[in-house]
ModelCIF file with pLDDT and N, C-alpha, C, O atoms, coordinates in Angstrom:
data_MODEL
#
_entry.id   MODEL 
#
_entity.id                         1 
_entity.type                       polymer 
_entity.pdbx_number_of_molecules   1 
#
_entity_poly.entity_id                      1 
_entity_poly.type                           'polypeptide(L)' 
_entity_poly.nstd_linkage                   no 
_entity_poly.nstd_monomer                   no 
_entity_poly.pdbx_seq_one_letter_code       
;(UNK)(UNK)(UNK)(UNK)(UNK)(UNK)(UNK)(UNK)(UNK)(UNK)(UNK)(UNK)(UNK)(UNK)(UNK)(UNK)
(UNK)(UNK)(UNK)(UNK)(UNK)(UNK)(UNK)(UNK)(UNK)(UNK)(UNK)(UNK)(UNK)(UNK)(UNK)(UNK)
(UNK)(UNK)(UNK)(UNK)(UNK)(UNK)(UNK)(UNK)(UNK)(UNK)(UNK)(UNK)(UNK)(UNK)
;
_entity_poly.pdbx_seq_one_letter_code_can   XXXXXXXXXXXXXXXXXXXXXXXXXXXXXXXXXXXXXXXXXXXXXX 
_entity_poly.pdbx_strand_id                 A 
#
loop_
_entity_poly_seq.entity_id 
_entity_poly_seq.num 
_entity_poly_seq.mon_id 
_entity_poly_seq.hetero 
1 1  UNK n 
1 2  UNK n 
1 3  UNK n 
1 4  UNK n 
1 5  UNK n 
1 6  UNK n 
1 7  UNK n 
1 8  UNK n 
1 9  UNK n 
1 10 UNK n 
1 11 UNK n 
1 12 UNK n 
1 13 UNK n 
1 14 UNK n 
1 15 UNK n 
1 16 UNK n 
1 17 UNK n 
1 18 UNK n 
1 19 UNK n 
1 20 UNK n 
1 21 UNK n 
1 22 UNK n 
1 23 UNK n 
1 24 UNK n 
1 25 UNK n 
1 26 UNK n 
1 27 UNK n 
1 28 UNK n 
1 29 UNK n 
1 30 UNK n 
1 31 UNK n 
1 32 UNK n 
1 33 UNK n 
1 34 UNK n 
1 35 UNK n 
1 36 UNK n 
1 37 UNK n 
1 38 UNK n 
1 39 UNK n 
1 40 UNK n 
1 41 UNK n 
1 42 UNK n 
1 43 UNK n 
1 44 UNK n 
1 45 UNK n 
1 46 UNK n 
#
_struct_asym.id          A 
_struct_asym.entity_id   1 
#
loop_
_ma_qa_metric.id 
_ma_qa_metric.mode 
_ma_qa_metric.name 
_ma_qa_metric.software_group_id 
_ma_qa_metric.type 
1 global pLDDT . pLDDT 
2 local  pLDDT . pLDDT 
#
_ma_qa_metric_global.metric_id      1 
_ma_qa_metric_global.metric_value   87.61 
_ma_qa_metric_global.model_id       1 
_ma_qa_metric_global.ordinal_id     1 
#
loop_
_ma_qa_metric_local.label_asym_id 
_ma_qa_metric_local.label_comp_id 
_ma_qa_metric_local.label_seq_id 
_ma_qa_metric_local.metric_id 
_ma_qa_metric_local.metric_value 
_ma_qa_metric_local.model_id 
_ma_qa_metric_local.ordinal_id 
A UNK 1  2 96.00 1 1  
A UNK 2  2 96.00 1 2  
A UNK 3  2 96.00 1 3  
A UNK 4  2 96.00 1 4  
A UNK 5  2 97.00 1 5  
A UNK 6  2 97.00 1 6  
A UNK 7  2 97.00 1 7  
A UNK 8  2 97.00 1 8  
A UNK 9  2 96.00 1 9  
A UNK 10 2 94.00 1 10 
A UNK 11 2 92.00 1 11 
A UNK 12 2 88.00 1 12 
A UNK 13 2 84.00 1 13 
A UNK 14 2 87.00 1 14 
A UNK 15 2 90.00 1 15 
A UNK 16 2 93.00 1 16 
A UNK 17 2 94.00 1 17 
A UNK 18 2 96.00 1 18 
A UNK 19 2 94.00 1 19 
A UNK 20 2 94.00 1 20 
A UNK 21 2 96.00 1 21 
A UNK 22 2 96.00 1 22 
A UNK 23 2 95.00 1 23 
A UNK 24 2 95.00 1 24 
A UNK 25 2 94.00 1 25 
A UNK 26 2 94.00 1 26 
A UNK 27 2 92.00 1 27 
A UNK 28 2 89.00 1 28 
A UNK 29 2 85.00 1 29 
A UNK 30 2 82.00 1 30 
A UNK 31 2 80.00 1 31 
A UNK 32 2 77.00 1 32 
A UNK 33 2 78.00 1 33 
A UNK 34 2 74.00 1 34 
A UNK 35 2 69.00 1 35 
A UNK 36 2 70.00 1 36 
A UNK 37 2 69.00 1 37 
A UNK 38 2 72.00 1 38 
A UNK 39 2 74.00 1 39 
A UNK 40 2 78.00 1 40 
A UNK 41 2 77.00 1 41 
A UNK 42 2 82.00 1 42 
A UNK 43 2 81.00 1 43 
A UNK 44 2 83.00 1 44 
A UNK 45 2 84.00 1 45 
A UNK 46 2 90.00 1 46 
#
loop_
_atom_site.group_PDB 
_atom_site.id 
_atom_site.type_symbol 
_atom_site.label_atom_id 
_atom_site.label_alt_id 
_atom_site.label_comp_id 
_atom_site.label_asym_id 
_atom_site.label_entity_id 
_atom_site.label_seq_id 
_atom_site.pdbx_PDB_ins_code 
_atom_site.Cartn_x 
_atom_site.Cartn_y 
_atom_site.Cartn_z 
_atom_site.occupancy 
_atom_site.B_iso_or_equiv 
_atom_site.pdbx_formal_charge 
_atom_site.auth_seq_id 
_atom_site.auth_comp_id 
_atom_site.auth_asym_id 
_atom_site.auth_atom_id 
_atom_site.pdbx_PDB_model_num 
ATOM 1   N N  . UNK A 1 1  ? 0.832   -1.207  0.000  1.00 96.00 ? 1  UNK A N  1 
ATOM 2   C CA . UNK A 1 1  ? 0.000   0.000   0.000  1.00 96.00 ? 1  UNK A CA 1 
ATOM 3   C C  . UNK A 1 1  ? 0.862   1.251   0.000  1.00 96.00 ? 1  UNK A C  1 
ATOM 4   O O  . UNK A 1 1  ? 0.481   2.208   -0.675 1.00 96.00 ? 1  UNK A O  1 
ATOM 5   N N  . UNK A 1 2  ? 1.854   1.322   0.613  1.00 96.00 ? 2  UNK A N  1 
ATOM 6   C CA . UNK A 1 2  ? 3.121   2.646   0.643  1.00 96.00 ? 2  UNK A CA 1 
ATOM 7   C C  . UNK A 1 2  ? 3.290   2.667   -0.646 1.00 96.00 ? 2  UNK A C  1 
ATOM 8   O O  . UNK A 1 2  ? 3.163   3.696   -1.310 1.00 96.00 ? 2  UNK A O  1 
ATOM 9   N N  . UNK A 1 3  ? 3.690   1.177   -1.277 1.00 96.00 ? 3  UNK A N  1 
ATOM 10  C CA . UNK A 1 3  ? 4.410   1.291   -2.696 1.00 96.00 ? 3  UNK A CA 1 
ATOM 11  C C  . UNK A 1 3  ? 3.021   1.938   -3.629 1.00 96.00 ? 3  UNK A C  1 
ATOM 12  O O  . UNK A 1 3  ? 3.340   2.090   -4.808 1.00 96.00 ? 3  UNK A O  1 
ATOM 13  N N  . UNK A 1 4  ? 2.036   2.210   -3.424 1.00 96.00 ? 4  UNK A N  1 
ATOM 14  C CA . UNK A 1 4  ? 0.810   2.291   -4.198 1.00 96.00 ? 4  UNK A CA 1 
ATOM 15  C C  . UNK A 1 4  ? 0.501   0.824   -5.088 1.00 96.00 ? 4  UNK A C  1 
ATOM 16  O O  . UNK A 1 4  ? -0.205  0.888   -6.095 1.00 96.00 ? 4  UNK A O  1 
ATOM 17  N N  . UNK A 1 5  ? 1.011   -0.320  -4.691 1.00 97.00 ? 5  UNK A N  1 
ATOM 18  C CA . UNK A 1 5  ? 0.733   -1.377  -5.388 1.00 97.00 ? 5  UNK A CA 1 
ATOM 19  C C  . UNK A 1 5  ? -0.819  -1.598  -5.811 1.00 97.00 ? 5  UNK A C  1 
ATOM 20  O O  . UNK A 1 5  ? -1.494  -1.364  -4.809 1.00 97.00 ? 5  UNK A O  1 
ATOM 21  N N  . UNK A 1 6  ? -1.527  -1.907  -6.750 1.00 97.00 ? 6  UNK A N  1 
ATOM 22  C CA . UNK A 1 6  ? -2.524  -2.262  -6.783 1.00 97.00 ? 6  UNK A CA 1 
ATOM 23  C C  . UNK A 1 6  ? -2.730  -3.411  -5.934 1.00 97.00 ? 6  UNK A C  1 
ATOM 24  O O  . UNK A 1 6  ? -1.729  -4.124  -5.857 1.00 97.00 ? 6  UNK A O  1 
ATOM 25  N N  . UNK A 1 7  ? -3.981  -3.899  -5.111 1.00 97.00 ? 7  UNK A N  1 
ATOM 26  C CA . UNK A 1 7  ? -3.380  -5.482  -4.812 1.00 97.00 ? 7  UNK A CA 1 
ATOM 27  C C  . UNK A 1 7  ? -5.009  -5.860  -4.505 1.00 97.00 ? 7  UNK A C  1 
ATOM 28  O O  . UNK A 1 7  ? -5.791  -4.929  -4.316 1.00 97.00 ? 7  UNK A O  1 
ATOM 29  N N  . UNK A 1 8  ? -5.520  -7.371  -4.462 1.00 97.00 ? 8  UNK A N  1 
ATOM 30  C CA . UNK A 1 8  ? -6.660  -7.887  -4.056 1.00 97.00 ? 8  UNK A CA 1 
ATOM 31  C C  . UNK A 1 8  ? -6.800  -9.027  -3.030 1.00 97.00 ? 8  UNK A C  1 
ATOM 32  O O  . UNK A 1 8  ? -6.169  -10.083 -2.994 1.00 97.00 ? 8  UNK A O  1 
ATOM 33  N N  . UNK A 1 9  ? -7.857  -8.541  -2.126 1.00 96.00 ? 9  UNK A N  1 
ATOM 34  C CA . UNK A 1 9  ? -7.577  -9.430  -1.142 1.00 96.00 ? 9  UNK A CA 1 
ATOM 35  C C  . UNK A 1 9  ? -8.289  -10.803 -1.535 1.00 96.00 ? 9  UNK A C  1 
ATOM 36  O O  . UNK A 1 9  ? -8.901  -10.901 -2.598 1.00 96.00 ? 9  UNK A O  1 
ATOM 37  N N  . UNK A 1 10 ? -8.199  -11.697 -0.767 1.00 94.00 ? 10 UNK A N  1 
ATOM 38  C CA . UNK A 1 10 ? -9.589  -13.031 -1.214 1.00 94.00 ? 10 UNK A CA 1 
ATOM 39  C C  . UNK A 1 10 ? -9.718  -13.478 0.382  1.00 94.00 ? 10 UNK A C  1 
ATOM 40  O O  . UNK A 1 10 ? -8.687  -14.121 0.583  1.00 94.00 ? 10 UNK A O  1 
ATOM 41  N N  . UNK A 1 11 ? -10.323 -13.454 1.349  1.00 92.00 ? 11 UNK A N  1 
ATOM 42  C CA . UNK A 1 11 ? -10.296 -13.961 2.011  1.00 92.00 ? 11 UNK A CA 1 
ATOM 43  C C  . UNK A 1 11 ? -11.910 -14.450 2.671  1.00 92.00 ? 11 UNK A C  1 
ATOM 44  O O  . UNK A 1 11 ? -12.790 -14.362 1.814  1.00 92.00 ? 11 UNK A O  1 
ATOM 45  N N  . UNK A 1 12 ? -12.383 -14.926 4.010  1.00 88.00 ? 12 UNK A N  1 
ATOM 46  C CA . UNK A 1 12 ? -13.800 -15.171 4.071  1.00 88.00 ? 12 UNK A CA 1 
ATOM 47  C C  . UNK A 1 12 ? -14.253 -14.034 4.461  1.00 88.00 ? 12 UNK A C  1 
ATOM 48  O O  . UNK A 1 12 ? -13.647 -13.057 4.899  1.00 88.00 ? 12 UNK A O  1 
ATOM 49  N N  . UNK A 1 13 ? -15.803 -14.279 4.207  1.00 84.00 ? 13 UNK A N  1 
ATOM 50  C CA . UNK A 1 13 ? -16.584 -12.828 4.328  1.00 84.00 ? 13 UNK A CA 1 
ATOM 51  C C  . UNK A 1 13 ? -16.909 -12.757 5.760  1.00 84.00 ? 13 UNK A C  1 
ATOM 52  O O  . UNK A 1 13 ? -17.839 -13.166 6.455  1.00 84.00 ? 13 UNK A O  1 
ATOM 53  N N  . UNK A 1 14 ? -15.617 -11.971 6.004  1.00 87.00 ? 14 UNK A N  1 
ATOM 54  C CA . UNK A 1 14 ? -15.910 -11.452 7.836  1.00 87.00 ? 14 UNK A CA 1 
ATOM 55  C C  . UNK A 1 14 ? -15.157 -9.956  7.413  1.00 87.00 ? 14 UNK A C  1 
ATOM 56  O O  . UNK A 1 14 ? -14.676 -9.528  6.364  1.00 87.00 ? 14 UNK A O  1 
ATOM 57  N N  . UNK A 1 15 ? -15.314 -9.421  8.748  1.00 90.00 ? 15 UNK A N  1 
ATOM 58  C CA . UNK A 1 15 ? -14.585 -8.005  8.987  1.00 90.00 ? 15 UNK A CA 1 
ATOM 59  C C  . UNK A 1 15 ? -12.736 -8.545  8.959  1.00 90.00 ? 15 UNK A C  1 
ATOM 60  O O  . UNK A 1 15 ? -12.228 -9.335  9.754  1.00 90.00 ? 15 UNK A O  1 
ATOM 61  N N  . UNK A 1 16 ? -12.126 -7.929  7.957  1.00 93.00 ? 16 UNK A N  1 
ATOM 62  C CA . UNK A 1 16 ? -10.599 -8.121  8.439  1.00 93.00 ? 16 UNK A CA 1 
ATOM 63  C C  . UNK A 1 16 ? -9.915  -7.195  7.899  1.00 93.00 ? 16 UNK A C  1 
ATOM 64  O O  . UNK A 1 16 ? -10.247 -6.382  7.036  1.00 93.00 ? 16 UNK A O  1 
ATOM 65  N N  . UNK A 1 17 ? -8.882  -7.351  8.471  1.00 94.00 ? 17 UNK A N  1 
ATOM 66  C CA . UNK A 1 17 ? -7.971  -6.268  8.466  1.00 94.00 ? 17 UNK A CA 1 
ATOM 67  C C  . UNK A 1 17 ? -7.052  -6.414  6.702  1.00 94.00 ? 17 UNK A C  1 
ATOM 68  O O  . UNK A 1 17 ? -6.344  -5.429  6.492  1.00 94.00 ? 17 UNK A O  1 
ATOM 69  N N  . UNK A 1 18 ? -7.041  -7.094  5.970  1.00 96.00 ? 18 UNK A N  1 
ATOM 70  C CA . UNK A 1 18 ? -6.260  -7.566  5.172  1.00 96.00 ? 18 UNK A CA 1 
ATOM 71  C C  . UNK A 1 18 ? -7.449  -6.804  4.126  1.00 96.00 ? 18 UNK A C  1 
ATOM 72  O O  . UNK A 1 18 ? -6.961  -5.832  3.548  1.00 96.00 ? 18 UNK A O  1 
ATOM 73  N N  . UNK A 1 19 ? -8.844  -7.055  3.798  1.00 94.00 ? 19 UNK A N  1 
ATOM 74  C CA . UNK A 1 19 ? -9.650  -6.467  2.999  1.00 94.00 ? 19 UNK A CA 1 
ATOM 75  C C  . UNK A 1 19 ? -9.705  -5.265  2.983  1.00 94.00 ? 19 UNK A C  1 
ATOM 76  O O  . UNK A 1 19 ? -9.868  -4.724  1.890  1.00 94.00 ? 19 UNK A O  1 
ATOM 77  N N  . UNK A 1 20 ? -9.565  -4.294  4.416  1.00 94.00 ? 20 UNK A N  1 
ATOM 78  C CA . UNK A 1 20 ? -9.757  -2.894  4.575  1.00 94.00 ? 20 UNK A CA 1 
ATOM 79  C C  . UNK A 1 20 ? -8.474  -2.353  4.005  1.00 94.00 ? 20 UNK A C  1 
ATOM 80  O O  . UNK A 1 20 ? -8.631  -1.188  3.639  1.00 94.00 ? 20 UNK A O  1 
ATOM 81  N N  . UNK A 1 21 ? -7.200  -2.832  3.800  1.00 96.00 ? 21 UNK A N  1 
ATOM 82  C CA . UNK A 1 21 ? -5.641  -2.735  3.258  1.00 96.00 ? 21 UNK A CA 1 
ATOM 83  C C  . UNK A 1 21 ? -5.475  -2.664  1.831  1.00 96.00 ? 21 UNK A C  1 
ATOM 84  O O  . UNK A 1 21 ? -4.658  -1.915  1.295  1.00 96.00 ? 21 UNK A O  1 
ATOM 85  N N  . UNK A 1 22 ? -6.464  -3.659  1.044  1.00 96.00 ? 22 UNK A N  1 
ATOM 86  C CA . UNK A 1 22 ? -6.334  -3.483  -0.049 1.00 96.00 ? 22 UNK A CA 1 
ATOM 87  C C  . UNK A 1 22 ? -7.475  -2.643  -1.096 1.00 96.00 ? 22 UNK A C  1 
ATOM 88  O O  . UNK A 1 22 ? -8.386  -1.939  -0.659 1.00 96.00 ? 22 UNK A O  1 
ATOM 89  N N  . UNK A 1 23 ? -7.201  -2.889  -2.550 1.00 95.00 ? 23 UNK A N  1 
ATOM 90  C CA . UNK A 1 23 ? -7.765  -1.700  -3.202 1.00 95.00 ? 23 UNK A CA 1 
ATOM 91  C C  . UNK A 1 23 ? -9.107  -2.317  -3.946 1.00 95.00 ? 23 UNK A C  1 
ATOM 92  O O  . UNK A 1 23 ? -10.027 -1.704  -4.487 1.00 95.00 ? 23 UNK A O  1 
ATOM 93  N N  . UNK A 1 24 ? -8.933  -3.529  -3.811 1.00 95.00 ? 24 UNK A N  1 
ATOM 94  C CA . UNK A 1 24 ? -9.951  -4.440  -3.901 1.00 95.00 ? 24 UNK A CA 1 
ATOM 95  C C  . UNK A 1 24 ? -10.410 -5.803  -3.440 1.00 95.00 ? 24 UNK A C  1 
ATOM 96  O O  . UNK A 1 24 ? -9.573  -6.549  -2.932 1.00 95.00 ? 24 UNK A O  1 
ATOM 97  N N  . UNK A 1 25 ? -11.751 -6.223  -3.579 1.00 94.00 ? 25 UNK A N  1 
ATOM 98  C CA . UNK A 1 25 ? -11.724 -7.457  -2.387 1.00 94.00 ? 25 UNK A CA 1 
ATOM 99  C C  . UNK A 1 25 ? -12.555 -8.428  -2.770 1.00 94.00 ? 25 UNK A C  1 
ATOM 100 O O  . UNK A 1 25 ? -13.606 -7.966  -3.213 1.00 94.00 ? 25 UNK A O  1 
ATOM 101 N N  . UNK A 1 26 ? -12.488 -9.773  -2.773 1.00 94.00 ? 26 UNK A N  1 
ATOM 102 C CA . UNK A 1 26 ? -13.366 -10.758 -3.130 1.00 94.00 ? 26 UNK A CA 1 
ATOM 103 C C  . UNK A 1 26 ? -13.389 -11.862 -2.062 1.00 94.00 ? 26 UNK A C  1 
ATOM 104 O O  . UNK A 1 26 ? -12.401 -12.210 -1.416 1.00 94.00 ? 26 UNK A O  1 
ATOM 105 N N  . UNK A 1 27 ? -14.849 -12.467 -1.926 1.00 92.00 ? 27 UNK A N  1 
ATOM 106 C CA . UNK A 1 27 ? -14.614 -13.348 -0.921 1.00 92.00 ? 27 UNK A CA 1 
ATOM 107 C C  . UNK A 1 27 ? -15.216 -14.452 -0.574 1.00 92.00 ? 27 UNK A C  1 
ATOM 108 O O  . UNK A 1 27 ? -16.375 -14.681 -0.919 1.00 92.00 ? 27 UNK A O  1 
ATOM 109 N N  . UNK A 1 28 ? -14.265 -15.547 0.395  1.00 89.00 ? 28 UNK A N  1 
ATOM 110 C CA . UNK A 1 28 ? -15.411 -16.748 0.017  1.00 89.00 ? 28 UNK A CA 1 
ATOM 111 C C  . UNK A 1 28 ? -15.856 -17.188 1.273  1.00 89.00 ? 28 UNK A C  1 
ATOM 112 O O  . UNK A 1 28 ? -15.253 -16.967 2.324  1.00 89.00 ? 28 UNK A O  1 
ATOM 113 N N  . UNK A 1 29 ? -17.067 -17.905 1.156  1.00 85.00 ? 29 UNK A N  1 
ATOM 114 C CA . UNK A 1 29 ? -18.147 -18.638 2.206  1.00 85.00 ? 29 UNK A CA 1 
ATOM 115 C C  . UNK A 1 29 ? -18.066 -19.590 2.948  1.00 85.00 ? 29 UNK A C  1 
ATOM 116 O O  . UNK A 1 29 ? -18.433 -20.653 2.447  1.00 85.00 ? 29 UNK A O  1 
ATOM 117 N N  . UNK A 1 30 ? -17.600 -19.630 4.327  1.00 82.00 ? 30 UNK A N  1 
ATOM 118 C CA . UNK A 1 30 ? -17.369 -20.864 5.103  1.00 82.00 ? 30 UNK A CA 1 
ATOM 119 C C  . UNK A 1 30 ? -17.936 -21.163 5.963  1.00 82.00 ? 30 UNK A C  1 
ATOM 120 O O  . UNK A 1 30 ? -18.133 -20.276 6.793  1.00 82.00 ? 30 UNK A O  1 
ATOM 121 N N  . UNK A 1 31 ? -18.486 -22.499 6.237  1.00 80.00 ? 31 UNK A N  1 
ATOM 122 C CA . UNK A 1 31 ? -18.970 -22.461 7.378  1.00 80.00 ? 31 UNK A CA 1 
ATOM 123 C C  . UNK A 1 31 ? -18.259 -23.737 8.460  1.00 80.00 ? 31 UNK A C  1 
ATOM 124 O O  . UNK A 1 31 ? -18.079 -24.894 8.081  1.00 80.00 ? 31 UNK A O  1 
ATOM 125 N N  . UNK A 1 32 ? -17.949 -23.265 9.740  1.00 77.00 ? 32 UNK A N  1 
ATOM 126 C CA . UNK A 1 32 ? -17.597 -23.969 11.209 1.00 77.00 ? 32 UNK A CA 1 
ATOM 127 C C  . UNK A 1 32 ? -18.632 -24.836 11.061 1.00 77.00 ? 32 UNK A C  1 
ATOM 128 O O  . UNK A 1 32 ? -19.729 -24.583 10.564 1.00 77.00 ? 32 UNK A O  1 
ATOM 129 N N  . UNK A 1 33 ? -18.075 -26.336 11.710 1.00 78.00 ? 33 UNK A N  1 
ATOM 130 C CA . UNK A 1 33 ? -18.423 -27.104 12.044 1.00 78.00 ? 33 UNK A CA 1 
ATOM 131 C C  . UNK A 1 33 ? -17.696 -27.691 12.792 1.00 78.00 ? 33 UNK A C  1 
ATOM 132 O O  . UNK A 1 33 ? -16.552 -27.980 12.440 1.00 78.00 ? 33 UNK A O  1 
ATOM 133 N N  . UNK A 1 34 ? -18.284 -28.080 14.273 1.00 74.00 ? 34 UNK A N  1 
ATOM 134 C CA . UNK A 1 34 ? -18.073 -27.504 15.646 1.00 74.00 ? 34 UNK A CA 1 
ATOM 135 C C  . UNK A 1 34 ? -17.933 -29.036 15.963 1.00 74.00 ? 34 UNK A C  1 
ATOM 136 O O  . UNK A 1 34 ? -18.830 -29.730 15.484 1.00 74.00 ? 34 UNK A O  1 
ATOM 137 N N  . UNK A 1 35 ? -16.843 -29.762 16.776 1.00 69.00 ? 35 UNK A N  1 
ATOM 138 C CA . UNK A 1 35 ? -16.676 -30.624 17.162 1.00 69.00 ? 35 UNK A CA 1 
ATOM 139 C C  . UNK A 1 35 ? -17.799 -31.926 17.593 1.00 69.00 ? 35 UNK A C  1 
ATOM 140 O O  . UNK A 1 35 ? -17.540 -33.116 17.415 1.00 69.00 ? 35 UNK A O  1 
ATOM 141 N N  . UNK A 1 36 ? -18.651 -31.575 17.991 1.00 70.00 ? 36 UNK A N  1 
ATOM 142 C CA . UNK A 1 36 ? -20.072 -32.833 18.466 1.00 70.00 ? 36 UNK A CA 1 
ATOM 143 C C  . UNK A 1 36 ? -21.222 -32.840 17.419 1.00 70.00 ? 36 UNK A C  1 
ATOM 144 O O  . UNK A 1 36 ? -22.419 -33.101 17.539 1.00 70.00 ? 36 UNK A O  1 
ATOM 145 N N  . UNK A 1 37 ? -20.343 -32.406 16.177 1.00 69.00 ? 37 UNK A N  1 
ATOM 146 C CA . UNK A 1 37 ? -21.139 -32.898 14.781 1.00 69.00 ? 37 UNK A CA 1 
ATOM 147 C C  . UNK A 1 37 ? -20.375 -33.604 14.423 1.00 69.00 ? 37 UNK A C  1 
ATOM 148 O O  . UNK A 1 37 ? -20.884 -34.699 14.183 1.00 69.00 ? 37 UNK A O  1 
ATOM 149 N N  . UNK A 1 38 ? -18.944 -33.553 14.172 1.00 72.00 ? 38 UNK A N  1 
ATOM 150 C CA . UNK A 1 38 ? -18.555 -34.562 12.926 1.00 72.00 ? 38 UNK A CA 1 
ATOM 151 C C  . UNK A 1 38 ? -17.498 -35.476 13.990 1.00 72.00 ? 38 UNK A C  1 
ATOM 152 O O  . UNK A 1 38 ? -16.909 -36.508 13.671 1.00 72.00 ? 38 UNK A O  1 
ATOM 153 N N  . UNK A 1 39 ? -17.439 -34.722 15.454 1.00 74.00 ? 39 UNK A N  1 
ATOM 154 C CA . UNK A 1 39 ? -16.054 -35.960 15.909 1.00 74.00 ? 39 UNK A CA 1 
ATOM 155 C C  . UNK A 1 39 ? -15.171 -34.714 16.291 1.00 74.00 ? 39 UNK A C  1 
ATOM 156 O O  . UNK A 1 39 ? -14.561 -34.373 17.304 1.00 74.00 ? 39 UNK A O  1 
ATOM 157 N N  . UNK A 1 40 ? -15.366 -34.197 15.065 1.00 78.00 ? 40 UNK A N  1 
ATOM 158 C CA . UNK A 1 40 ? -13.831 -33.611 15.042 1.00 78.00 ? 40 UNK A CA 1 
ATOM 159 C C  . UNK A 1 40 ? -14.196 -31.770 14.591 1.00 78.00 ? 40 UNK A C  1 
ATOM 160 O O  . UNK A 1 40 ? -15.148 -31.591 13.830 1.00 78.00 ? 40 UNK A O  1 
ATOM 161 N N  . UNK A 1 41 ? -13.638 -30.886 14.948 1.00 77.00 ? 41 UNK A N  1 
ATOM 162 C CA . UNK A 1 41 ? -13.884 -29.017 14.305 1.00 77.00 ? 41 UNK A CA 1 
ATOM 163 C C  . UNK A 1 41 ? -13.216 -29.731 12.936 1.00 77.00 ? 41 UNK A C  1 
ATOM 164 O O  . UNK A 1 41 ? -12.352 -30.574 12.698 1.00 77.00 ? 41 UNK A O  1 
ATOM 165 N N  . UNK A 1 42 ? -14.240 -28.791 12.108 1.00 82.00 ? 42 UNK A N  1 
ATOM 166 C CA . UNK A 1 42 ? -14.192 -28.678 10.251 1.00 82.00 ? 42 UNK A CA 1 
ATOM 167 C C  . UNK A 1 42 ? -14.832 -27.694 10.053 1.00 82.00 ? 42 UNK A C  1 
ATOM 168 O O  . UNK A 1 42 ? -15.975 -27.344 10.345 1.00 82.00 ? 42 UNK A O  1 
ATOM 169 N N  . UNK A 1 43 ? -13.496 -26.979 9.196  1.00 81.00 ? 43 UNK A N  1 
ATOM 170 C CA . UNK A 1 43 ? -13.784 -25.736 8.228  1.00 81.00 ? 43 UNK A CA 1 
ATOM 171 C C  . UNK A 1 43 ? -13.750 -25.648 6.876  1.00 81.00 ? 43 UNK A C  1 
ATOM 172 O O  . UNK A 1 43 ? -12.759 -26.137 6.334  1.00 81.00 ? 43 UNK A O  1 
ATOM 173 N N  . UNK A 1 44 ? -14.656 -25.104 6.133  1.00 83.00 ? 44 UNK A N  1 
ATOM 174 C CA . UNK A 1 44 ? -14.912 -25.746 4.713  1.00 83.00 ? 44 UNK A CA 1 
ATOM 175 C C  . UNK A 1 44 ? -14.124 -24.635 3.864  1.00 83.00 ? 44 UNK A C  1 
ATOM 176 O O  . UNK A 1 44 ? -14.041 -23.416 4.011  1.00 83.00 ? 44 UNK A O  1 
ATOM 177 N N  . UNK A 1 45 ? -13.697 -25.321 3.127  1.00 84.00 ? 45 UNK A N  1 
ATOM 178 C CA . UNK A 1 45 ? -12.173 -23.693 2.611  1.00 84.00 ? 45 UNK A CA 1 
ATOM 179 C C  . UNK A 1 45 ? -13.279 -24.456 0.723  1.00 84.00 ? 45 UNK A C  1 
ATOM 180 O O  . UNK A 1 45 ? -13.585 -23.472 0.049  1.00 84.00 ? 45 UNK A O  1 
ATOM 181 N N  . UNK A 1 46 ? -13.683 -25.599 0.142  1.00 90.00 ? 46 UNK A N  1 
ATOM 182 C CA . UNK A 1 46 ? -13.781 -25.580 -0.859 1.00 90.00 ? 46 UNK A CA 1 
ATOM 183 C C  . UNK A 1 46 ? -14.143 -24.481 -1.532 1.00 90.00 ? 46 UNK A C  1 
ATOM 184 O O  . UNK A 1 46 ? -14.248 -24.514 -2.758 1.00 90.00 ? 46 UNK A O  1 
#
């Protein structure tokens, strides 16, 4: 951002600090899944 780089963020659609930094932003949908569903915490990045 000093350098005036253009740059794009991608990250999930929450408040973050990395989206408010850049000059543009795209983002993807995850949802928690919480240990006494599957066994085990799972986060879905597909």
């Amino acid at each position: 951002k000093v350098r005036h780089v253009p740059t794009v963020s991608i990250t999930r659609q929450k408040e973050n600090t990395l989206a408010q930094l850049c000059t543009q932003r795209l983002y993807i949908s995850t949802v928690e899944i919480e240990s006494d569903v599957l066994g085990t915490e799972y986060q879905s990045t597909t």
